[in-house]
Protein backbone atom coordinates (compact mmCIF):
# COMPACT_ATOMS: atom_id res chain seq x y z
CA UNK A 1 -15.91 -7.28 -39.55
CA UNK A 2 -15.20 -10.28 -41.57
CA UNK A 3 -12.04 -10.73 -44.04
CA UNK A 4 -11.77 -12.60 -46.91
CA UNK A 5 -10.66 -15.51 -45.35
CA UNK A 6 -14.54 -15.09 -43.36
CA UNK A 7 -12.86 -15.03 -40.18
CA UNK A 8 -15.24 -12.74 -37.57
CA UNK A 9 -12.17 -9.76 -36.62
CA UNK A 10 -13.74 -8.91 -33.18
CA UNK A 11 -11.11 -8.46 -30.89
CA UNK A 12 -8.75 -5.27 -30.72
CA UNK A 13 -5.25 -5.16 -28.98
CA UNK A 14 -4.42 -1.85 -27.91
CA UNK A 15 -1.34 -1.06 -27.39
CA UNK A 16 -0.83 2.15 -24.87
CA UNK A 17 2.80 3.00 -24.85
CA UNK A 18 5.75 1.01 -25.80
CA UNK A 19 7.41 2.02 -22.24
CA UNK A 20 7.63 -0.65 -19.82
CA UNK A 21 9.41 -0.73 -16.13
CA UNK A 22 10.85 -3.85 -16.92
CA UNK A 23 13.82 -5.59 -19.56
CA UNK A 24 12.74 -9.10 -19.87
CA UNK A 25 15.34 -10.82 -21.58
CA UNK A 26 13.82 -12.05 -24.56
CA UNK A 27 11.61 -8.78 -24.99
CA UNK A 28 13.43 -5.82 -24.39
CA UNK A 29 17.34 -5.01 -24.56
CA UNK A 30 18.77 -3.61 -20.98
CA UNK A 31 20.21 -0.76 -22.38
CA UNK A 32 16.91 0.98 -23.56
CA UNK A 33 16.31 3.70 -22.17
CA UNK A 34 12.70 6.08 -21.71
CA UNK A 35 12.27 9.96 -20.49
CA UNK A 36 11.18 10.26 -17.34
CA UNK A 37 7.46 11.60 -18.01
CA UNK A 38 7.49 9.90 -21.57
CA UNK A 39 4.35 7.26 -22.05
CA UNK A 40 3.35 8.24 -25.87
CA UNK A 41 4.46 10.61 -28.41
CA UNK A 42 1.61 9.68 -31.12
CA UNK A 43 -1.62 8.95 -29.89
CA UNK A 44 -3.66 10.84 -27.05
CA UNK A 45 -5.91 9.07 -24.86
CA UNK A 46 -8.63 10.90 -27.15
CA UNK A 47 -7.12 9.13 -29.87
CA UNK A 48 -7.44 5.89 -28.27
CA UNK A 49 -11.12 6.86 -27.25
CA UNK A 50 -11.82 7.61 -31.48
CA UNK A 51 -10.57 4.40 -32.08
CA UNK A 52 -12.21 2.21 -29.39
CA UNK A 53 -15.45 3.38 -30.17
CA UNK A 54 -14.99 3.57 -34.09
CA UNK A 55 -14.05 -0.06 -33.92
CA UNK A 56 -17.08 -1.16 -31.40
CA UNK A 57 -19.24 0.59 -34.20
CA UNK A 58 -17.85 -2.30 -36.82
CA UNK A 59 -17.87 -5.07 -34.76
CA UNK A 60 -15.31 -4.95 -31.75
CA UNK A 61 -16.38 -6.94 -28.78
CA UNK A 62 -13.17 -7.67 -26.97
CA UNK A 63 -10.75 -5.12 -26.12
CA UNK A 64 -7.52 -5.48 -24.29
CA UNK A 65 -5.14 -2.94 -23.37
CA UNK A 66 -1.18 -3.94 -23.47
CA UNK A 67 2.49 -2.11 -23.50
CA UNK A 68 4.96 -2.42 -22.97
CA UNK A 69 3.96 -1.88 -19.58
CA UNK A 70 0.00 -0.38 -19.71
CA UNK A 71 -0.41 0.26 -15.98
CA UNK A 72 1.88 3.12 -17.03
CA UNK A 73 -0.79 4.59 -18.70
CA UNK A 74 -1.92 7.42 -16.15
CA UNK A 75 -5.50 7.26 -17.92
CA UNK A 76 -5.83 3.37 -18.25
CA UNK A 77 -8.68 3.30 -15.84
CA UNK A 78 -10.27 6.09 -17.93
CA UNK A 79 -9.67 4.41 -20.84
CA UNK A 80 -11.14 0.98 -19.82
CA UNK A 81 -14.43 3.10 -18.19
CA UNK A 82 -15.32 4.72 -21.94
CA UNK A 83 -14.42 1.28 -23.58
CA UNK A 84 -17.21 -0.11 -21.14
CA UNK A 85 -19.81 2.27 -20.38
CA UNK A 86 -19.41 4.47 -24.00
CA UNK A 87 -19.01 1.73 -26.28
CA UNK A 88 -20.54 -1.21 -24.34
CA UNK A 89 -17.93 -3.57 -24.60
CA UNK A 90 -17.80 -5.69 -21.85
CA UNK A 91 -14.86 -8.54 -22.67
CA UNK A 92 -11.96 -5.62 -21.58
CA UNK A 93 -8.62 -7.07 -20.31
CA UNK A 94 -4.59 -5.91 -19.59
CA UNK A 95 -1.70 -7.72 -20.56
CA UNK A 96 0.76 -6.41 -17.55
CA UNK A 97 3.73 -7.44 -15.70
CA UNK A 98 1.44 -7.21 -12.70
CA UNK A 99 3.98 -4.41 -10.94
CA UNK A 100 1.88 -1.71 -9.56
CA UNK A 101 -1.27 -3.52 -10.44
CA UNK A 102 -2.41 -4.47 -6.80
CA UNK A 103 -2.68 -0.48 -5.92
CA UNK A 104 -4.74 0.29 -8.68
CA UNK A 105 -6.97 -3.01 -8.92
CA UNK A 106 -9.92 -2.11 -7.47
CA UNK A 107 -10.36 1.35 -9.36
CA UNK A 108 -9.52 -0.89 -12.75
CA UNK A 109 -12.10 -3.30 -11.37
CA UNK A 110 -14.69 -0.59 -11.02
CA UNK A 111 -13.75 0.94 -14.21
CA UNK A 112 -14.61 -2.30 -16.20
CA UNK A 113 -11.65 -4.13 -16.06
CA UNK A 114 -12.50 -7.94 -16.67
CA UNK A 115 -9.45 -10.19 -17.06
CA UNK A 116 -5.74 -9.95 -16.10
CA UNK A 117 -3.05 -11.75 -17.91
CA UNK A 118 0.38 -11.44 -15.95
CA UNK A 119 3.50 -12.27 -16.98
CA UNK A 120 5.17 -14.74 -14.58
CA UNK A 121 8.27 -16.92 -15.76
CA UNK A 122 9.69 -18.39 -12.66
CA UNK A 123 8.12 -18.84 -9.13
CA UNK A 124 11.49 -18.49 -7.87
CA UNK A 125 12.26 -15.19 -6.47
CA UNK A 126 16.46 -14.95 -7.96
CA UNK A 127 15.18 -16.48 -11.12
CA UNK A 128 12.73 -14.03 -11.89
CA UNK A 129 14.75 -11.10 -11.23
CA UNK A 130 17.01 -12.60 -13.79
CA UNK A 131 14.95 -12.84 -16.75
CA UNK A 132 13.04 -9.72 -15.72
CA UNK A 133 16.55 -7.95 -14.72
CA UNK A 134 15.04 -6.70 -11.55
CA UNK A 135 11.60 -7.10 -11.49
CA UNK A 136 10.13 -8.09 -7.96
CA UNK A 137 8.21 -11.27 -7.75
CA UNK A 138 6.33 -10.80 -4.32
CA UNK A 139 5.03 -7.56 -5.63
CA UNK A 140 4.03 -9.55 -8.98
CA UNK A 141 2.25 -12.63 -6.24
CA UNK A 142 0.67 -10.02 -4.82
CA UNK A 143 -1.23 -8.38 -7.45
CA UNK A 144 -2.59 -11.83 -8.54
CA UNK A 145 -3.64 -12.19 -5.24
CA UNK A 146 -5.64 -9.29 -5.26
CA UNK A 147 -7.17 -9.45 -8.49
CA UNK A 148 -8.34 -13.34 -7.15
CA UNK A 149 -9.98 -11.64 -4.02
CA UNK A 150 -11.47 -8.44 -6.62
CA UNK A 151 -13.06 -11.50 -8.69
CA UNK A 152 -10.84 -10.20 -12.07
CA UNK A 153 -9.97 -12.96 -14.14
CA UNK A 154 -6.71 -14.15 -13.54
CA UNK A 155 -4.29 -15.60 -16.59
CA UNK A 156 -0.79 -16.24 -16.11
CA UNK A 157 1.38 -16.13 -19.23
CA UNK A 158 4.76 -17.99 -18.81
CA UNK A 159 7.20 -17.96 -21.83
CA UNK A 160 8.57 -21.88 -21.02
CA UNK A 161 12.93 -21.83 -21.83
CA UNK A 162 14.87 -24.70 -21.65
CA UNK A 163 17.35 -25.26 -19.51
CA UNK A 164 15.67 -21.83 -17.60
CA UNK A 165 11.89 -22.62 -16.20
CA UNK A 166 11.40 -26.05 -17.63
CA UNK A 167 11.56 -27.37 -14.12
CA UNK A 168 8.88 -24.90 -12.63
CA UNK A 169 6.32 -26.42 -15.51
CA UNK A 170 4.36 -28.51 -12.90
CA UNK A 171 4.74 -26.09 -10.03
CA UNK A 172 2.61 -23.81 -12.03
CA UNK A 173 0.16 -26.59 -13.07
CA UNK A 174 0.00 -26.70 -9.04
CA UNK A 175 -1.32 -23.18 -9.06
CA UNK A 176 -4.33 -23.90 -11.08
CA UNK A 177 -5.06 -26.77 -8.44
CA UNK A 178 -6.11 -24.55 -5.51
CA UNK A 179 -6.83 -21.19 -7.43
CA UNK A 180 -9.55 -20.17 -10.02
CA UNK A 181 -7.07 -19.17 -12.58
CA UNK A 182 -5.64 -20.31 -16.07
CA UNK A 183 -1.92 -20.95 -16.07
CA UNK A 184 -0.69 -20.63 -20.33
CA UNK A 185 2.66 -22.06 -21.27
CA UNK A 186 3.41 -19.90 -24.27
CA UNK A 187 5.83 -21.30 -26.63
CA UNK A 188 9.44 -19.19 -26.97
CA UNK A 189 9.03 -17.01 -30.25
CA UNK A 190 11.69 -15.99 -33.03
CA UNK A 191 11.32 -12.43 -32.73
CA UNK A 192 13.08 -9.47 -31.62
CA UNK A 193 15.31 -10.48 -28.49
CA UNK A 194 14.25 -13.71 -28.19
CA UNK A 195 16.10 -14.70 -31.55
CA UNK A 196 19.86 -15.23 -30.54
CA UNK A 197 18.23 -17.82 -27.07
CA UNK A 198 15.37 -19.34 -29.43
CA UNK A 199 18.10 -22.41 -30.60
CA UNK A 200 18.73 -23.39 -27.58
CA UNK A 201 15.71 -21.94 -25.29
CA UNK A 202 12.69 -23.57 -27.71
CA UNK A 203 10.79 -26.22 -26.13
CA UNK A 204 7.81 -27.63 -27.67
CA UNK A 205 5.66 -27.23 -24.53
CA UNK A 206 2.64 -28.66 -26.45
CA UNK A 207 4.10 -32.36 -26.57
CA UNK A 208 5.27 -31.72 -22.40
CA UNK A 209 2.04 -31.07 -21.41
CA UNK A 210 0.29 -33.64 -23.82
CA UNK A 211 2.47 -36.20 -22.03
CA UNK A 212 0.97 -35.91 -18.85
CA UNK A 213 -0.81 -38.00 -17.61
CA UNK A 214 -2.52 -36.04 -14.36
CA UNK A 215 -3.81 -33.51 -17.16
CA UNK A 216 -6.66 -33.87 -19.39
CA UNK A 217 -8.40 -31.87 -22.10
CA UNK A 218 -11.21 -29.32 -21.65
CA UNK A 219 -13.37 -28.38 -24.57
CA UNK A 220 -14.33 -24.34 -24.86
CA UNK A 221 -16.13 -22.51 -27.28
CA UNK A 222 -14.27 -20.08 -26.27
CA UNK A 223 -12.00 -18.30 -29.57
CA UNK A 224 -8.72 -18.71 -27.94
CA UNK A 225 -5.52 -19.18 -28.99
CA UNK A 226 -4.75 -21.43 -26.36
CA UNK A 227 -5.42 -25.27 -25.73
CA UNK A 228 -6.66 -26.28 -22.50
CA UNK A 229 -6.40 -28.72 -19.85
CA UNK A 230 -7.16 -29.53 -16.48
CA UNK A 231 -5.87 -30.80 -13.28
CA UNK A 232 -8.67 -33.48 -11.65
CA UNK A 233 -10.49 -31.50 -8.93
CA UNK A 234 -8.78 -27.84 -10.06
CA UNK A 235 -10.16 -24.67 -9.94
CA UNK A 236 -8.37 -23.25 -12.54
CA UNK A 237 -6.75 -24.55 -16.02
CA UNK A 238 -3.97 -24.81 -17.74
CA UNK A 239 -3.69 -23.59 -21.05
CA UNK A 240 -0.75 -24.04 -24.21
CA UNK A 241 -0.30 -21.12 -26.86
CA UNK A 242 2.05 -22.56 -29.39
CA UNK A 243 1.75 -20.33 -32.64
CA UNK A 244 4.69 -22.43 -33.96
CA UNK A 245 4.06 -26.03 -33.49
CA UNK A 246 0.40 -25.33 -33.37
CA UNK A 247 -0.54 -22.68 -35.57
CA UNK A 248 -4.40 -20.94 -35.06
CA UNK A 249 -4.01 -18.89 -37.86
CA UNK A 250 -7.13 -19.88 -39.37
CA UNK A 251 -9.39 -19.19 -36.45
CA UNK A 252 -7.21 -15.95 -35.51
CA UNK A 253 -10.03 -13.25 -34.79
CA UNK A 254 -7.32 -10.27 -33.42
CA UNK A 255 -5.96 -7.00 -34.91
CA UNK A 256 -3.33 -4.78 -33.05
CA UNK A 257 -3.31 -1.22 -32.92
CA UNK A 258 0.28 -0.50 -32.02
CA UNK A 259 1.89 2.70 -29.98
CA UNK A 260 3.25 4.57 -33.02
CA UNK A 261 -0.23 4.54 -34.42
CA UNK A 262 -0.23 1.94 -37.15
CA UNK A 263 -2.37 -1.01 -37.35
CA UNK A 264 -0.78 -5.02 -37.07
CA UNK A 265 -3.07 -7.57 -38.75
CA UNK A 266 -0.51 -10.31 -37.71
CA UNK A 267 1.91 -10.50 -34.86
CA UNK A 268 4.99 -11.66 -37.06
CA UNK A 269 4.45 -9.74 -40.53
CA UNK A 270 6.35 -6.81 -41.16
CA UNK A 271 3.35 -4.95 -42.94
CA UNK A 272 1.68 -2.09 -40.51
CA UNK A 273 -1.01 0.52 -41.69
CA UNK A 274 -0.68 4.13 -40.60
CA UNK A 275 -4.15 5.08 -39.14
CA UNK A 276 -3.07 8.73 -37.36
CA UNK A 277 -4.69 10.18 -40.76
CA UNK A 278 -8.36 9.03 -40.33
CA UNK A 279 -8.32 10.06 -36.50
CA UNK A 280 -11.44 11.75 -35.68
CA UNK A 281 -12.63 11.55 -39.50
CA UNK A 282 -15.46 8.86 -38.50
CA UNK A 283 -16.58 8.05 -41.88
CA UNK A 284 -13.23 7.86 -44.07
CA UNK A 285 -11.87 5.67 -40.49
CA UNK A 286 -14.62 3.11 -41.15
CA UNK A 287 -14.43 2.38 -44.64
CA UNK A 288 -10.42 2.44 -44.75
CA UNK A 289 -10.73 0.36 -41.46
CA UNK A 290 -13.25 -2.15 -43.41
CA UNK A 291 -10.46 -2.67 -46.48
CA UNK A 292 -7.46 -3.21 -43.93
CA UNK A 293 -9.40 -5.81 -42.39
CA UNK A 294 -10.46 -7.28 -45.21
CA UNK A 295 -6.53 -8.30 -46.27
CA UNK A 296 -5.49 -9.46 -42.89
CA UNK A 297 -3.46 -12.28 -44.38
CA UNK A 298 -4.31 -15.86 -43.96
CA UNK A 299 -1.50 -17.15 -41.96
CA UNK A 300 2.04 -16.28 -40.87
CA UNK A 301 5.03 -17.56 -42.02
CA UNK A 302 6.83 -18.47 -38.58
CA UNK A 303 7.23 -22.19 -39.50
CA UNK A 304 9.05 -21.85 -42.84
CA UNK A 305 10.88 -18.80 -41.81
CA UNK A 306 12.30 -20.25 -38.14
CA UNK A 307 11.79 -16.49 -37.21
CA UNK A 308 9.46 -13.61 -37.04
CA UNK A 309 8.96 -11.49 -40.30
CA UNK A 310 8.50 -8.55 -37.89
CA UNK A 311 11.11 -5.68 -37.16
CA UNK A 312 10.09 -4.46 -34.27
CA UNK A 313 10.66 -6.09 -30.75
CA UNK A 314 7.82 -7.53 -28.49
CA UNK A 315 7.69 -4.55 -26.42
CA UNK A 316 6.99 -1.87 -29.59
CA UNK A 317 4.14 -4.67 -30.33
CA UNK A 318 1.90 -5.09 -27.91
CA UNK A 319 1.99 -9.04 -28.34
């Protein structure tokens, strides 16, 4: 699918429910509060399975599957085995907080399941249970573990704060030093909960790591939002996502398909498409599908704005 910008729109964010087992502090407030056998009020996994292989008809060839929390999902693994073996798309990843995952990573491994990206912040135990307000961070090392010794690609996503993690930045460098996995530093965003500690949490990460000298810069031809870099003699990388002093808006190749049902063409606008009336109407879904992606807009506005054009909060995104 190509827009009129003639980016290539290939890669599909799913997002599965907008429940998550976790209130990180700058993505979802402590007080919110889920029924106990809630996961999604507005799109069945058969929904999900309409869409997935609607999209791989126009062009999808990367999906990945994100929350909140997916692993709450009680048919992720079914969902990731008709992404693969129905629609043939083999690039299939999760975005998870990595609790639970090491129980369930060998049936997601056999299911399809390609790459991991986990959310780690801190390597220290009391400082992760901070941000995450209780999450556990052994249970969190041990997942990656197992996904390392399951050969799934292993990313870790850390959201650098200053004055919170900034002294951790090298001990996670360290990680990609002895472990086949890509560490990203992921710039602090302007949206949802993260807006009252952006001031005086933003660090531009993409300067830190520029300045060192130990790290130096790997080409890819990879489309990725990230920037990489490597340690000399590492097994893994490190990577920088900085949408605001960095923007890759013009090489940006994603859509989202959110919980509620709607469709995000870019993380920070406010604009989101209603798609729950062409489920399982194949032909009306394509050609409505082919004009929505033909307006994704050309860039967000993050830089002039200083803050997300979005409403919702990271969790109801899917980011």
């Amino acid at each position: 699918m190509i827009d009129k910008f003639g980016r290539n729109i290939n890669y599909l964010r799913i997002s599965l429910t907008d429940k998550c087992n976790l209130r990180c502090i700058y993505c979802m407030p402590p007080n919110v509060r889920f029924e106990k056998n809630y996961i999604n009020n507005n799109l069945s996994s058969k929904d999900y399975k309409f869409i997935i292989k609607s999209m791989s008809e126009l062009g999808i060839t990367k999906v990945r599957f994100t929350g909140g929390e997916p692993l709450l999902h009680p048919n992720l693994s079914e969902l990731i085995a008709f992404t693969k073996y129905e629609c043939n798309i083999d690039d299939i990843g999760i975005t998870t907080n990595g609790i639970g995952l090491s129980d369930i990573a060998t049936q997601l491994k056999q299911s399809g399941l390609r790459t991991v990206n986990i959310s780690v912040d801190s390597l220290k135990e009391y400082k992760y249970k901070t941000i995450t307000r209780g999450g556990c961070l052994k249970e969190v090392l041990k997942s990656i573990n197992t996904c390392l010794r399951l050969g799934i690609k292993v990313k870790i996503n850390c959201v650098v704060i200053n004055d919170f993690n900034d002294d951790e930045i090298y001990d996670f460098i360290l990680m990609t030093k002895f472990n086949p996995i890509d560490v990203r530093f992921i710039e602090l965003m302007p949206i949802g909960e993260a807006q009252p500690i952006y001031k005086r949490g933003y660090l531009n990460i993409g300067e830190i790591i520029d300045s060192m000298q130990e790290l130096y810069k790997v080409q890819t031809n990879e489309n990725t939002t990230a920037k990489h870099y490597m340690l000399s003699g590492a097994k893994g990388r490190v990577g920088v996502i900085a949408p605001l002093s960095c923007s890759f808006c013009q090489n940006c190749n994603r859509i989202r398909v959110t919980s509620s049902g709607t469709i995000k063409l870019c993380l920070h606008s406010k604009e989101e498409i209603d798609i729950k009336q062409y489920i399982n109407r194949p032909m009306l879904f394509r050609e409505v599908m082919k004009e929505i992606i033909l307006n994704k807009p050309q860039k967000h506005h993050l830089i002039e704005n200083q803050c997300s054009d979005t409403n919702r909060r990271m969790y109801e995104i899917g980011g």
